[in-house]
N, C-alpha and C. Protein backbone atom coordinates (compact mmCIF):
# COMPACT_ATOMS: atom_id res chain seq x y z
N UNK A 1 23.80 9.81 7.26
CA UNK A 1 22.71 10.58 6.66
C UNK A 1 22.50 10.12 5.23
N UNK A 2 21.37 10.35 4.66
CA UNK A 2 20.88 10.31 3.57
C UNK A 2 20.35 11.46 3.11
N UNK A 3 20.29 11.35 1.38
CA UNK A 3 19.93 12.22 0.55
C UNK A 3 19.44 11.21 -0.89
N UNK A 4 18.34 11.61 -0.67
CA UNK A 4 17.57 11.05 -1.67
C UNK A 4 16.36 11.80 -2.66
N UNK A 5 15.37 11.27 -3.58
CA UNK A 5 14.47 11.89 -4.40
C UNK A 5 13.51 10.86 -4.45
N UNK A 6 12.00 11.26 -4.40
CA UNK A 6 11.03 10.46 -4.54
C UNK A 6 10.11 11.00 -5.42
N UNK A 7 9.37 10.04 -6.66
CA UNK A 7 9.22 10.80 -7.86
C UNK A 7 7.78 9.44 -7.81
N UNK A 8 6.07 10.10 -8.37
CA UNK A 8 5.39 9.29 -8.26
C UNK A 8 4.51 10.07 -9.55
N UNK A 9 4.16 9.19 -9.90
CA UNK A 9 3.39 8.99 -10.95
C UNK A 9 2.15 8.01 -11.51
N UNK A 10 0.62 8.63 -11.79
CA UNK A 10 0.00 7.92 -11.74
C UNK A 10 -1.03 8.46 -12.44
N UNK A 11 -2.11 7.62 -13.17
CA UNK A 11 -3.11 7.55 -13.74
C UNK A 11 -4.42 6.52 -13.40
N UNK A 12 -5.80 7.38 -13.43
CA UNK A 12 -6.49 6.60 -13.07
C UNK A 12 -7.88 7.19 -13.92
N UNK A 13 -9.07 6.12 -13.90
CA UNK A 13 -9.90 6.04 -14.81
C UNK A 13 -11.28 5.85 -14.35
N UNK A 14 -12.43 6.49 -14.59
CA UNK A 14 -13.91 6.57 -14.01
C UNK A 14 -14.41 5.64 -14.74
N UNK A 15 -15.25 4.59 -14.24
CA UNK A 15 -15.79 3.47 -15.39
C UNK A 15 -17.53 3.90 -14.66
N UNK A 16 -18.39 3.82 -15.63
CA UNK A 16 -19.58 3.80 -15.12
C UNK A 16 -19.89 5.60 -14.22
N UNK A 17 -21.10 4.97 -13.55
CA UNK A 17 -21.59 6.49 -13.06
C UNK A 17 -20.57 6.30 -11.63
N UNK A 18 -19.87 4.98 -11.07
CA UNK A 18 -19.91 5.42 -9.65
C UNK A 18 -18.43 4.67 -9.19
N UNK A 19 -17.91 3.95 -10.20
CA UNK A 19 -16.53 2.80 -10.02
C UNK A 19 -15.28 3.64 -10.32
N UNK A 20 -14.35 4.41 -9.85
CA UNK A 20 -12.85 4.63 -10.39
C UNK A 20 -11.75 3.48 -10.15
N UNK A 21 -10.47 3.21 -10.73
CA UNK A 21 -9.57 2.75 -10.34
C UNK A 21 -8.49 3.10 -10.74
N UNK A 22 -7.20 3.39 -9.88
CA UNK A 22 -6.25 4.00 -10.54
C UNK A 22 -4.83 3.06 -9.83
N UNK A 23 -3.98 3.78 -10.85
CA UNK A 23 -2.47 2.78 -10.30
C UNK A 23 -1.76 4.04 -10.21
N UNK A 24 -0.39 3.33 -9.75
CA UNK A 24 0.60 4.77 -9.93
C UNK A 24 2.09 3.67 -9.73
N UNK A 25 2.86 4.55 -10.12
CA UNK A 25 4.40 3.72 -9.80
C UNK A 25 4.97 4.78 -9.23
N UNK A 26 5.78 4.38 -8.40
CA UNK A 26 6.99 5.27 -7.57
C UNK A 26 8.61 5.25 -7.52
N UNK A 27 9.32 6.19 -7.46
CA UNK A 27 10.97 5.62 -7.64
C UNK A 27 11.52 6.47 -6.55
N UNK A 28 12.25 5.42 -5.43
CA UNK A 28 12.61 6.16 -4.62
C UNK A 28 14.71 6.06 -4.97
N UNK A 29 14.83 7.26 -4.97
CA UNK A 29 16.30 7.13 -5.29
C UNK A 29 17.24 7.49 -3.68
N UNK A 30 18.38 6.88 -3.39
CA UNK A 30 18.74 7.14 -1.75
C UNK A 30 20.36 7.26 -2.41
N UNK A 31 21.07 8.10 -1.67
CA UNK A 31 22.55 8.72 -1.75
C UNK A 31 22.97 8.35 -0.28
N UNK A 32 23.48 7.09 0.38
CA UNK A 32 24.00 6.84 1.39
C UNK A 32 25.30 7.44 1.56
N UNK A 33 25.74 8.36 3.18
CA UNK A 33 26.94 8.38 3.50
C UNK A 33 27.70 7.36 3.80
N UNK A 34 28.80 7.07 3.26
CA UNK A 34 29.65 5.65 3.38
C UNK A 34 28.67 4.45 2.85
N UNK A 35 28.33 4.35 1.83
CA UNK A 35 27.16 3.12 1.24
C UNK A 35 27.31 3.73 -0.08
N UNK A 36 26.35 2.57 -1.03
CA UNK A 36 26.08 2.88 -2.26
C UNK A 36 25.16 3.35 -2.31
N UNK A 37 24.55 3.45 -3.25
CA UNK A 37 23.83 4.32 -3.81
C UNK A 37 22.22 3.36 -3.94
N UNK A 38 21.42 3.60 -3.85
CA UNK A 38 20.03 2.59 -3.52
C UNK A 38 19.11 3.01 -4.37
N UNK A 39 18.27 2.54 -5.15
CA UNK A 39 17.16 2.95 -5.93
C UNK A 39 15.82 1.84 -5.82
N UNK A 40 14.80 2.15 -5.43
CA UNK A 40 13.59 1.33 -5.35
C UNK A 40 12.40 1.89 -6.44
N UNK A 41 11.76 1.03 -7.02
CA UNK A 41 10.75 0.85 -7.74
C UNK A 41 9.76 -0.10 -7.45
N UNK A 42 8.64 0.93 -7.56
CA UNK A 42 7.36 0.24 -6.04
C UNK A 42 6.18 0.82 -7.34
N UNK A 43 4.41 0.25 -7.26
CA UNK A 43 3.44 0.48 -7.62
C UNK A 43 2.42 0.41 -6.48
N UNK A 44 1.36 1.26 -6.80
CA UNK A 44 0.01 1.11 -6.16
C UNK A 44 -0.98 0.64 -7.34
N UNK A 45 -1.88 0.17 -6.38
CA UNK A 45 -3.42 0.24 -6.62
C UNK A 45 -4.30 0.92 -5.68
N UNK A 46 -5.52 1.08 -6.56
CA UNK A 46 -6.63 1.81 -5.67
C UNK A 46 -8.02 1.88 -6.47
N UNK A 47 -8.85 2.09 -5.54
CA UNK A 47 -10.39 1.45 -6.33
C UNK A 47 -11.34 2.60 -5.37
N UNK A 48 -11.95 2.84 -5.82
CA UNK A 48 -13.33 4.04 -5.10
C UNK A 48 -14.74 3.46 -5.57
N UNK A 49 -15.51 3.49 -4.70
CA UNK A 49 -16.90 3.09 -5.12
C UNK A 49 -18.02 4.03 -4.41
N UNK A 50 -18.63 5.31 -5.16
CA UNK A 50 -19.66 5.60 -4.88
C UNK A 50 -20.66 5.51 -4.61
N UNK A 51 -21.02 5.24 -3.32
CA UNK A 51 -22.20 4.63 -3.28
C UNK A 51 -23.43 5.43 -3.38
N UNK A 52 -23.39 6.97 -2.84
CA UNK A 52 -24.21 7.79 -3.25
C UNK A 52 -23.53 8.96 -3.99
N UNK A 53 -24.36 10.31 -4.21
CA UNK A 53 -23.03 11.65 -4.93
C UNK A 53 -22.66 11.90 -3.20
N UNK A 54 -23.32 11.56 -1.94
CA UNK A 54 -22.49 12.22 -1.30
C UNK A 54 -21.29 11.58 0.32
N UNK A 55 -21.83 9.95 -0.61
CA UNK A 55 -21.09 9.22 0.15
C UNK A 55 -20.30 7.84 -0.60
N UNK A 56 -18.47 8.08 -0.32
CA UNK A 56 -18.03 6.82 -1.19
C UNK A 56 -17.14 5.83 0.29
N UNK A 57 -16.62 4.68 -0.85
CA UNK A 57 -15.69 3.48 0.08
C UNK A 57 -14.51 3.92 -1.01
N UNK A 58 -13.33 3.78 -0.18
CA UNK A 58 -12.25 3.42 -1.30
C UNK A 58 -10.92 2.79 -0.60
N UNK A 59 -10.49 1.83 -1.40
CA UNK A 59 -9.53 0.84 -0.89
C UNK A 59 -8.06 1.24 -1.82
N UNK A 60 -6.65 1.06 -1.25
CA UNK A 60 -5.74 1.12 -1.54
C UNK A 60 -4.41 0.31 -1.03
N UNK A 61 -3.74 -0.22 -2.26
CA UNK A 61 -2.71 -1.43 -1.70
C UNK A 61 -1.39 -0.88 -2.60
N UNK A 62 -0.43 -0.09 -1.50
CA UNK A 62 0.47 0.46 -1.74
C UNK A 62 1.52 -0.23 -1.27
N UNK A 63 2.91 0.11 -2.09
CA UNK A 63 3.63 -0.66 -2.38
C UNK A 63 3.76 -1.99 -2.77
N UNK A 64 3.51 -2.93 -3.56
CA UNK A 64 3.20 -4.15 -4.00
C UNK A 64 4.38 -4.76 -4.06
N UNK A 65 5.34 -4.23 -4.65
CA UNK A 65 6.36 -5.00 -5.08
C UNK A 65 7.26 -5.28 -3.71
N UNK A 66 8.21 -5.84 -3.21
CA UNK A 66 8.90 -6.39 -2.46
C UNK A 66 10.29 -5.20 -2.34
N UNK A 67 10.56 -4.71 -0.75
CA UNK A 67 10.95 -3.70 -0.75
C UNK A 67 12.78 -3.83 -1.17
N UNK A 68 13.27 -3.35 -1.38
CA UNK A 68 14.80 -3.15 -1.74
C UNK A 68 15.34 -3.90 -0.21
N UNK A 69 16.33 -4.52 -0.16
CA UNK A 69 17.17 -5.47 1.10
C UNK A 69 18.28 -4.43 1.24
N UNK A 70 18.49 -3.49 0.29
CA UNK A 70 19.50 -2.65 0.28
C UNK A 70 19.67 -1.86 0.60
N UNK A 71 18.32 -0.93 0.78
CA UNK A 71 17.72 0.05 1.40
C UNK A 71 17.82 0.73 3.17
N UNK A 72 18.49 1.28 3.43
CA UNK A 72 17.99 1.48 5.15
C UNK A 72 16.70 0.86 5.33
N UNK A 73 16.65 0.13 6.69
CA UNK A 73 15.46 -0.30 7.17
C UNK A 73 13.81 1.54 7.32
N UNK A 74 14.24 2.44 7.36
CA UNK A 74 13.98 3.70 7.38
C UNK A 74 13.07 3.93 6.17
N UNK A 75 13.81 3.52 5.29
CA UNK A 75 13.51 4.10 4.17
C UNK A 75 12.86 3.08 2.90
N UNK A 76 13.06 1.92 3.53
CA UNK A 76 12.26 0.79 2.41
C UNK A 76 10.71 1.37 2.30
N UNK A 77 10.78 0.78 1.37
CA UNK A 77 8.80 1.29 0.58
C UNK A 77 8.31 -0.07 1.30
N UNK A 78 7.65 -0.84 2.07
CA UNK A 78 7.01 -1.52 2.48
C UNK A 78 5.31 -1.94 2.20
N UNK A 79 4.79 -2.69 2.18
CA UNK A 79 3.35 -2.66 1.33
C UNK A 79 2.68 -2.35 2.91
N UNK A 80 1.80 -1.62 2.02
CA UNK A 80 0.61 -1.20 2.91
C UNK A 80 -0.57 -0.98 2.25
N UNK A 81 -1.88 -1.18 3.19
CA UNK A 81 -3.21 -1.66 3.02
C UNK A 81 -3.86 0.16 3.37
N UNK A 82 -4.85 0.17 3.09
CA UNK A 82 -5.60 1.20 3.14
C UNK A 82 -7.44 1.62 2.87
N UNK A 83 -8.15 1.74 4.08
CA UNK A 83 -9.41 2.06 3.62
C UNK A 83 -9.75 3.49 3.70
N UNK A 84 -10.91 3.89 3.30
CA UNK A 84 -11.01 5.46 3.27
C UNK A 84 -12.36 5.22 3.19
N UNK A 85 -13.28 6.73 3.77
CA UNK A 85 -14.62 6.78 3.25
C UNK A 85 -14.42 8.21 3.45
N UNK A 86 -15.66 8.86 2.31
CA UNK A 86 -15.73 9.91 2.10
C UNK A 86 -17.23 10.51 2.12
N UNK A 87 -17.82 11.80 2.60
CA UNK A 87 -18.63 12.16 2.78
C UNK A 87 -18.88 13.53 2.74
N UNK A 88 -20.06 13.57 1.79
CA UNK A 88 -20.80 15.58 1.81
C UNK A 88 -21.44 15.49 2.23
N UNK A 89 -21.05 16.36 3.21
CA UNK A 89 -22.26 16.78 4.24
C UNK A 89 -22.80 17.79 3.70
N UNK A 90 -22.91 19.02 3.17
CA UNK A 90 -23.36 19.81 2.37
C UNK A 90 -22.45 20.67 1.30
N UNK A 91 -22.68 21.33 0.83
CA UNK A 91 -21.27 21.94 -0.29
C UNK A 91 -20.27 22.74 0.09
N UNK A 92 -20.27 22.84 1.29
CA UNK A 92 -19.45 23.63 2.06
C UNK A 92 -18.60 22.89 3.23
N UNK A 93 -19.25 21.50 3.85
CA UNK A 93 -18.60 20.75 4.68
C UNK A 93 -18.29 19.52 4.17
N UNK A 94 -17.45 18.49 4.21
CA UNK A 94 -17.06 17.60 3.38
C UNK A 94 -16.25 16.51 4.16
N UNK A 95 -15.65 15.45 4.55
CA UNK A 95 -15.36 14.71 5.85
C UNK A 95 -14.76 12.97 4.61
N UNK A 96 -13.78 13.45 5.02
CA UNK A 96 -12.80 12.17 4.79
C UNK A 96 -12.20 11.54 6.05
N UNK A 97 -12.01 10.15 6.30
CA UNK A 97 -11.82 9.89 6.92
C UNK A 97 -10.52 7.92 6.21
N UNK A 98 -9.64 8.05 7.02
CA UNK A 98 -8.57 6.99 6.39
C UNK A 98 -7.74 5.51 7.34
N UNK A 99 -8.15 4.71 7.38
CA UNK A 99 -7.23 3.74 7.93
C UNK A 99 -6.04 3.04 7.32
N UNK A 100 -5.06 2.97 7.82
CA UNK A 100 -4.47 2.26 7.18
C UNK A 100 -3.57 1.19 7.86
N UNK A 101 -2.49 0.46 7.25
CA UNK A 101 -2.14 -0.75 7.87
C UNK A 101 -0.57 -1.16 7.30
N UNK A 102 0.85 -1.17 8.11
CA UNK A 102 1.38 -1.70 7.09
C UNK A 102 1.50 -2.69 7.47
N UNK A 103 2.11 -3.30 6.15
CA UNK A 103 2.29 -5.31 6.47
C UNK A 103 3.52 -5.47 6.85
N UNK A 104 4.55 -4.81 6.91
CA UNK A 104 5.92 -5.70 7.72
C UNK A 104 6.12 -4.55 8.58
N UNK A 105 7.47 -4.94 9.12
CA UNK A 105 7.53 -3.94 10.65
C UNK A 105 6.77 -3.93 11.37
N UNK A 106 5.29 -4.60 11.53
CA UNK A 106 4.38 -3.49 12.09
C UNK A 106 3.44 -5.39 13.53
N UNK A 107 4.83 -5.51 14.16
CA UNK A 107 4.09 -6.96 14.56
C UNK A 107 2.68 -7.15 15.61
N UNK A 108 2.23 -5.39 16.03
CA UNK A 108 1.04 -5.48 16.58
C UNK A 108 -0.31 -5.33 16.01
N UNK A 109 0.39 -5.23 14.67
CA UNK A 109 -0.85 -4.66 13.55
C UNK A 109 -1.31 -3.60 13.89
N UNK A 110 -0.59 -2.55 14.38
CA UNK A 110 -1.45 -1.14 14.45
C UNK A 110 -1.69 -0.77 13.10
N UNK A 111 -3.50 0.07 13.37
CA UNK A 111 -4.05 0.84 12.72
C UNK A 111 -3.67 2.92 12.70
N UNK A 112 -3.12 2.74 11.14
CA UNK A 112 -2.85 4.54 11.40
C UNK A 112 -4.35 5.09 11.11
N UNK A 113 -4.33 6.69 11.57
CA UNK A 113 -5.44 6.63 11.22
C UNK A 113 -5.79 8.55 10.56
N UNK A 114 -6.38 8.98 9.77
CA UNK A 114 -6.24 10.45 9.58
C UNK A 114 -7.60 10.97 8.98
């Protein structure tokens, strides 16, 4: 078993009437039974583009950095890809929708989806 803490942090910035982009960094800390002790440090990116006020695109590339070898296979931060679109339907109904993708482990290329 494991016992660990995951701690994320991030800032991001509106440029123009319709462009955001934001980053974030993450620290995953792991307490292995019979093992040492494991700590990973991982970043994102992410970008949104409005195309109208009631419809956007937005892309995200999580985990960048190269995952810990030290790590349970379980628990490595692995990079993953991500699209999203977003939509108002009126001020009361509202419809997100998300794909995503990771890049290792994953040898059929499945799409998640939410």
């Amino acid at each position: 078993t494991a016992e660990g803490h995951f701690w994320r942090f991030g800032v991001g910035q509106k440029f123009w009437d319709r462009y955001s982009l934001g980053i974030s960094t993450q620290v995953l800390t792991l307490d292995v039974d019979d093992g040492p002790s494991v700590s990973q440090i991982n970043y994102s990116l992410g970008a949104m583009v409005m195309i109208s006020e009631n419809f956007g695109v937005a892309y995200t590339a999580d985990n960048l950095a190269k995952a810990s070898g030290r790590a349970p296979s379980t628990f490595r931060l692995d990079g993953r890809q991500g699209l999203g679109v977003y939509g108002k339907l009126t001020d009361l109904a509202r419809v997100r929708f998300d794909l995503s993708r990771a890049e290792k482990r994953n040898p059929d290329h499945k799409l998640d989806y939410s």
